[in-house]
Protein backbone atom coordinates (compact mmCIF):
# COMPACT_ATOMS: atom_id res chain seq x y z
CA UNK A 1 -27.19 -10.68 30.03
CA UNK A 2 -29.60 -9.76 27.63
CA UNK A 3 -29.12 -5.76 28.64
CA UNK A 4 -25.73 -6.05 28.04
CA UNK A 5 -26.16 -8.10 24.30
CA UNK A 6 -28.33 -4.63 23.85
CA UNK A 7 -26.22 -2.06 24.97
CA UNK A 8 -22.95 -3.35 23.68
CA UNK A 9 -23.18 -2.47 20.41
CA UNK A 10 -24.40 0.85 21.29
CA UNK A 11 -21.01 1.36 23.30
CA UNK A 12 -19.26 0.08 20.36
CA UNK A 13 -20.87 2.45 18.28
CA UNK A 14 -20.58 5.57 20.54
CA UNK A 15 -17.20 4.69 21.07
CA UNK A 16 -15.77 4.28 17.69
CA UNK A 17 -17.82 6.75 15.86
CA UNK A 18 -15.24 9.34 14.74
CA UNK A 19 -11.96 7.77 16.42
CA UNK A 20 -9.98 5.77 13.48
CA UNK A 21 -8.46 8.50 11.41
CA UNK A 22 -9.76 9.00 7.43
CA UNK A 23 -7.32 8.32 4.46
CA UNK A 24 -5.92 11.86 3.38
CA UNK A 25 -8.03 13.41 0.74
CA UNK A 26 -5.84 14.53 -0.88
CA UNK A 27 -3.98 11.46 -2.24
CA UNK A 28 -5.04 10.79 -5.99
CA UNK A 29 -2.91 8.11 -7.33
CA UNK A 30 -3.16 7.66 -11.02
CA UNK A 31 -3.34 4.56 -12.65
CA UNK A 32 0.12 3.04 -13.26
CA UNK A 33 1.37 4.27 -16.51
CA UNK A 34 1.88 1.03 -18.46
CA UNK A 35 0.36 2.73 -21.89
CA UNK A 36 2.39 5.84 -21.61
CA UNK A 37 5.38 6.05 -24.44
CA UNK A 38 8.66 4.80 -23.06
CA UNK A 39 11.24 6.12 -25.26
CA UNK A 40 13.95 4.18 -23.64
CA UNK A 41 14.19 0.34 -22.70
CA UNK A 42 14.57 -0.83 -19.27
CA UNK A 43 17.88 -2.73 -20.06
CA UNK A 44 18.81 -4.69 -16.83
CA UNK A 45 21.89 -6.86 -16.30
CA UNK A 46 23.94 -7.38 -13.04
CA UNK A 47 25.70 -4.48 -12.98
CA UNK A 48 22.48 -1.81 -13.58
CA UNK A 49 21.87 -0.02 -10.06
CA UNK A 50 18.50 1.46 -9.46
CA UNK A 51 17.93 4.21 -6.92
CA UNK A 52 14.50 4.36 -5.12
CA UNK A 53 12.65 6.73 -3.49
CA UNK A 54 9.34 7.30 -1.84
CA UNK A 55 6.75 9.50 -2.70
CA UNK A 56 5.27 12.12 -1.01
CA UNK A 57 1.81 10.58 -1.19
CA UNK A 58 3.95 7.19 0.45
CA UNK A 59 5.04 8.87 3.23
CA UNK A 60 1.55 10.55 3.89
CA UNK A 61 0.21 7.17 3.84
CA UNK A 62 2.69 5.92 5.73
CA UNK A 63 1.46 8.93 8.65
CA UNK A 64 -1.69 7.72 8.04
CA UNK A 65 -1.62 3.65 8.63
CA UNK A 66 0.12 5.01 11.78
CA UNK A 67 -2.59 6.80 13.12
CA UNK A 68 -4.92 4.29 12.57
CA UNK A 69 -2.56 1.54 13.74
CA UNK A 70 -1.71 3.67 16.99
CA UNK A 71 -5.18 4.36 17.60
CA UNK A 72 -5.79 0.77 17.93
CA UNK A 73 -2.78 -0.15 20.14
CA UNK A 74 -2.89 2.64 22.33
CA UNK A 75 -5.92 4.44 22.50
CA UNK A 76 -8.91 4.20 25.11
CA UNK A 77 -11.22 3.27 22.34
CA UNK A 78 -8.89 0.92 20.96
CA UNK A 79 -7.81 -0.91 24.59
CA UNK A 80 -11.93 -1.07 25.27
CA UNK A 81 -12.28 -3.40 21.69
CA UNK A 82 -12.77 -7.12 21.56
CA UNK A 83 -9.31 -8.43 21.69
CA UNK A 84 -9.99 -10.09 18.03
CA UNK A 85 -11.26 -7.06 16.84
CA UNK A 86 -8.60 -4.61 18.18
CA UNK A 87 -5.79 -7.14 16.67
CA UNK A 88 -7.56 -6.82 13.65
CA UNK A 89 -7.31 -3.13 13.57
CA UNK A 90 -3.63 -3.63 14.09
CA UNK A 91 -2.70 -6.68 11.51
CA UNK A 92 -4.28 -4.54 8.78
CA UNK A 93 -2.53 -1.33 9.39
CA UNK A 94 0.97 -2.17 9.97
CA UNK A 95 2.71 0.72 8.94
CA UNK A 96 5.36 -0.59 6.93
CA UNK A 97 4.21 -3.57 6.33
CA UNK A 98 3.29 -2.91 2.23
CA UNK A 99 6.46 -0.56 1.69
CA UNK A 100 8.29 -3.38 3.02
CA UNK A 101 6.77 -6.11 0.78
CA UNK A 102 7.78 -3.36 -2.08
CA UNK A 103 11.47 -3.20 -1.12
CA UNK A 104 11.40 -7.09 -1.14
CA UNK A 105 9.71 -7.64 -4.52
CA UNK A 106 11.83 -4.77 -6.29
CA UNK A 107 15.00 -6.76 -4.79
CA UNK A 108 13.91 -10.01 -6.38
CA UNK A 109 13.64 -8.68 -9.62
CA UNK A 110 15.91 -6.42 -10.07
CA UNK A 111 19.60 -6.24 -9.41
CA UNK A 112 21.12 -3.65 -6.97
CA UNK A 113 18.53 -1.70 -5.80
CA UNK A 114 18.96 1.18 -2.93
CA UNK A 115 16.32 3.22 -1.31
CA UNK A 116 17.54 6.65 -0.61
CA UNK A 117 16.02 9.10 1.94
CA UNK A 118 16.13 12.31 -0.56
CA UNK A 119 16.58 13.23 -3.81
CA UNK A 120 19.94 14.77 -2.61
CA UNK A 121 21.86 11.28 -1.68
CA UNK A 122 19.97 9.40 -4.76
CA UNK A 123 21.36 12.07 -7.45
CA UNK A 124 24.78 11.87 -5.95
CA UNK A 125 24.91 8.23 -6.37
CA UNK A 126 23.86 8.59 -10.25
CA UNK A 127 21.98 5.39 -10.26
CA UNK A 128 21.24 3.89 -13.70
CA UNK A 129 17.68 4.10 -12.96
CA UNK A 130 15.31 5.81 -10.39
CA UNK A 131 12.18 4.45 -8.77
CA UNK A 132 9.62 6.42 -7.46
CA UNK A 133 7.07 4.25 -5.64
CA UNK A 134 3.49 5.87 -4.45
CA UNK A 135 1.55 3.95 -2.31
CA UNK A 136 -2.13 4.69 -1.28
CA UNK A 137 -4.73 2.84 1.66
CA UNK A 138 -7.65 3.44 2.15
CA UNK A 139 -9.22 1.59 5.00
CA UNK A 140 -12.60 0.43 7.67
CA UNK A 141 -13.51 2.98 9.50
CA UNK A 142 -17.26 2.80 11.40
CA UNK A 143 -18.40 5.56 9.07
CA UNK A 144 -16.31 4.11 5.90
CA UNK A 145 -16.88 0.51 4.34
CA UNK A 146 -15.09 1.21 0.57
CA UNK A 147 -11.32 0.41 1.09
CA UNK A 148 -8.29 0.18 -1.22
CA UNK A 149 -4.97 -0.46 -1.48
CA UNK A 150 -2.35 0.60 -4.45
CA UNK A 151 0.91 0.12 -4.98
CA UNK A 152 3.03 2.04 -8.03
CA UNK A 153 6.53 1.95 -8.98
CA UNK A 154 7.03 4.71 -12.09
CA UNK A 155 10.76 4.28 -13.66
CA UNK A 156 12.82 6.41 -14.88
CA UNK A 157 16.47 7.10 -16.69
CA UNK A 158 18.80 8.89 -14.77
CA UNK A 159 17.94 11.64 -17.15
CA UNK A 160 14.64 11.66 -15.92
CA UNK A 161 12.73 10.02 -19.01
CA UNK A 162 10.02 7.74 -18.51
CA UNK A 163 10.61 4.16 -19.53
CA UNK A 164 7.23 2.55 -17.24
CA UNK A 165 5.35 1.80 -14.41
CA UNK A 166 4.62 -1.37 -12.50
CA UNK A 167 1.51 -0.95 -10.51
CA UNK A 168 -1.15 -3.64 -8.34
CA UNK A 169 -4.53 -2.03 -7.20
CA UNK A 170 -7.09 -3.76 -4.92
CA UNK A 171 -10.35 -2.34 -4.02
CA UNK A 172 -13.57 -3.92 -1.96
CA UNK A 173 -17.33 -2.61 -0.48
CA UNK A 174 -18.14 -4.23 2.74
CA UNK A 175 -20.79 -3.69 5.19
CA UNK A 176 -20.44 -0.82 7.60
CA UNK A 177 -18.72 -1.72 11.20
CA UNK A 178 -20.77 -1.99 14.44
CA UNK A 179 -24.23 -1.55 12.23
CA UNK A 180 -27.41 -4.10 12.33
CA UNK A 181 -25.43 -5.28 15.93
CA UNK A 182 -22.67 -7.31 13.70
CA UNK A 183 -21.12 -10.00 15.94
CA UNK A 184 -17.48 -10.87 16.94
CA UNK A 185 -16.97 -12.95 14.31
CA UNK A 186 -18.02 -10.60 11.55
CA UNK A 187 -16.35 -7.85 12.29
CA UNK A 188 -13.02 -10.02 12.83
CA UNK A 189 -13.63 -11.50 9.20
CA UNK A 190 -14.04 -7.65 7.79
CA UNK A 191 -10.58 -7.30 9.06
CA UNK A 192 -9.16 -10.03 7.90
CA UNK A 193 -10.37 -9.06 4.34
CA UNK A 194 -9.10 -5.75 4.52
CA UNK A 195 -5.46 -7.10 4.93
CA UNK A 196 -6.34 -9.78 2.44
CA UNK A 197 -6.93 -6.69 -0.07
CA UNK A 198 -3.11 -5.34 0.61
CA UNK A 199 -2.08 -8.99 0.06
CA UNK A 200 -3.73 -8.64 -3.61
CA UNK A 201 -2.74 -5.61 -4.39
CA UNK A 202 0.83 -6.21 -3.60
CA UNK A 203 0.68 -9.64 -5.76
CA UNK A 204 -0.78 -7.87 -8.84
CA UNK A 205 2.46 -5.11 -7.86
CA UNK A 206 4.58 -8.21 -8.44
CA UNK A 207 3.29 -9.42 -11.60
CA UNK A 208 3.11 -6.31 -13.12
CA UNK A 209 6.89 -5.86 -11.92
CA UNK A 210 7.38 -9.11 -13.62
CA UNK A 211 5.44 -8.20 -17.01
CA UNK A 212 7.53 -4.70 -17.06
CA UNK A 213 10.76 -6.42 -16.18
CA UNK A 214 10.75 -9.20 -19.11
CA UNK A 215 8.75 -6.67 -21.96
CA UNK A 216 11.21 -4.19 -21.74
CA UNK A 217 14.06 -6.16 -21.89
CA UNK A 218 12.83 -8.64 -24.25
CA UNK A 219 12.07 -5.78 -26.38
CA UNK A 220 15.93 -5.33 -26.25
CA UNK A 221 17.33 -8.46 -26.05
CA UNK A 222 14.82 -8.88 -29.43
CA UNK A 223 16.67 -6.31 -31.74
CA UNK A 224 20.03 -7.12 -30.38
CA UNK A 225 21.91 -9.00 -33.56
């Protein structure tokens, strides 16, 4: 018993060392915009439409929460895990799980809203506004601890000027995985926290929805005699 206390971290740690794919470097997601200079108003009533599409940086990150969230499910490494620890993997990677949570949220504020595949079927349908939402994870790997999670939605007129951005942006330091022979328990809880991150983020994505939705109009409904 005591052998195997020793040597299964080791495994754990041989095992994982390089497997759970890295966030793409290449993403740099700005801050959302909210200071920029709108120079129209975001004037919303039941009949504006708003078109949405998803940025290249989303659908990277999309690829990459599937990686990692494959790895987990279906790779050797993955299948050899705790059972807690592998479901942890998977919980906090689900794929769609934060573009989802952005279709719902832009859906309860705002009145018809479509996502379109391509900028082809969204400027044929002249929406009244467009939507481009980035989104951007960053998250545990053995040899990474920092993770993230942002969420952006930048709006425009269907002439393509800039009226704002609604944006939510988690980030957290944790311990390394599998060093200083963590337990069960630990690791599990690391997990947890790294979907409780996305759950932040995408509440701060709300309110900041919120904030944008009720400024801007205000602003108009404000001047309107």
């Amino acid at each position: 018993m005591t052998a195997a206390k020793i040597l299964l971290p080791l495994l754990f740690t041989l095992m994982a060392g390089c497997s759970f794919p890295p966030s793409p470097h290449d993403q740099r997601l700005a801050e959302p915009q909210h200071g920029r200079a709108a120079t129209y108003k975001l004037t919303v009533n039941s009949n504006t439409s708003f078109g949405v599409l998803y940025s290249p940086d989303t659908l990277d990150d999309i690829d990459y929460l599937k990686r990692y969230n494959d790895h987990a499910k279906h790779s050797v490494e993955g299948r050899l895990l705790v059972s807690e620890i592998r479901q942890g993997y998977i919980d906090s990677s689900a794929p769609l799980e934060g573009v989802g949570r952005i279709r719902q949220i832009l859906s309860l504020h705002l009145p018809n809203v479509t996502f379109y595949e391509n900028e082809a079927a969204l400027s044929k349908a002249k929406p009244d506004f467009i939507v481009v939402v980035t989104t951007r994870h960053v998250l545990l790997t053995p040899r990474a601890s920092d993770i993230e999670a942002r969420f952006r939605a930048d709006f425009f007129d269907r002439d393509l000027v800039y009226v704002g951005s609604a944006g939510g942006k988690q980030v957290a330091h944790m311990p390394a995985l599998w060093t200083h022979a963590q337990r069960t328990p630990e690791i599990v809880a690391q997990l947890v926290n790294q979907h409780a991150v996305q759950t932040r983020a995408l509440h701060d994505f709300d309110s900041s929805l919120v904030n944008l939705v009720s400024k801007q109009t205000g602003a108009v409904t404000s001047n309107t005699p």
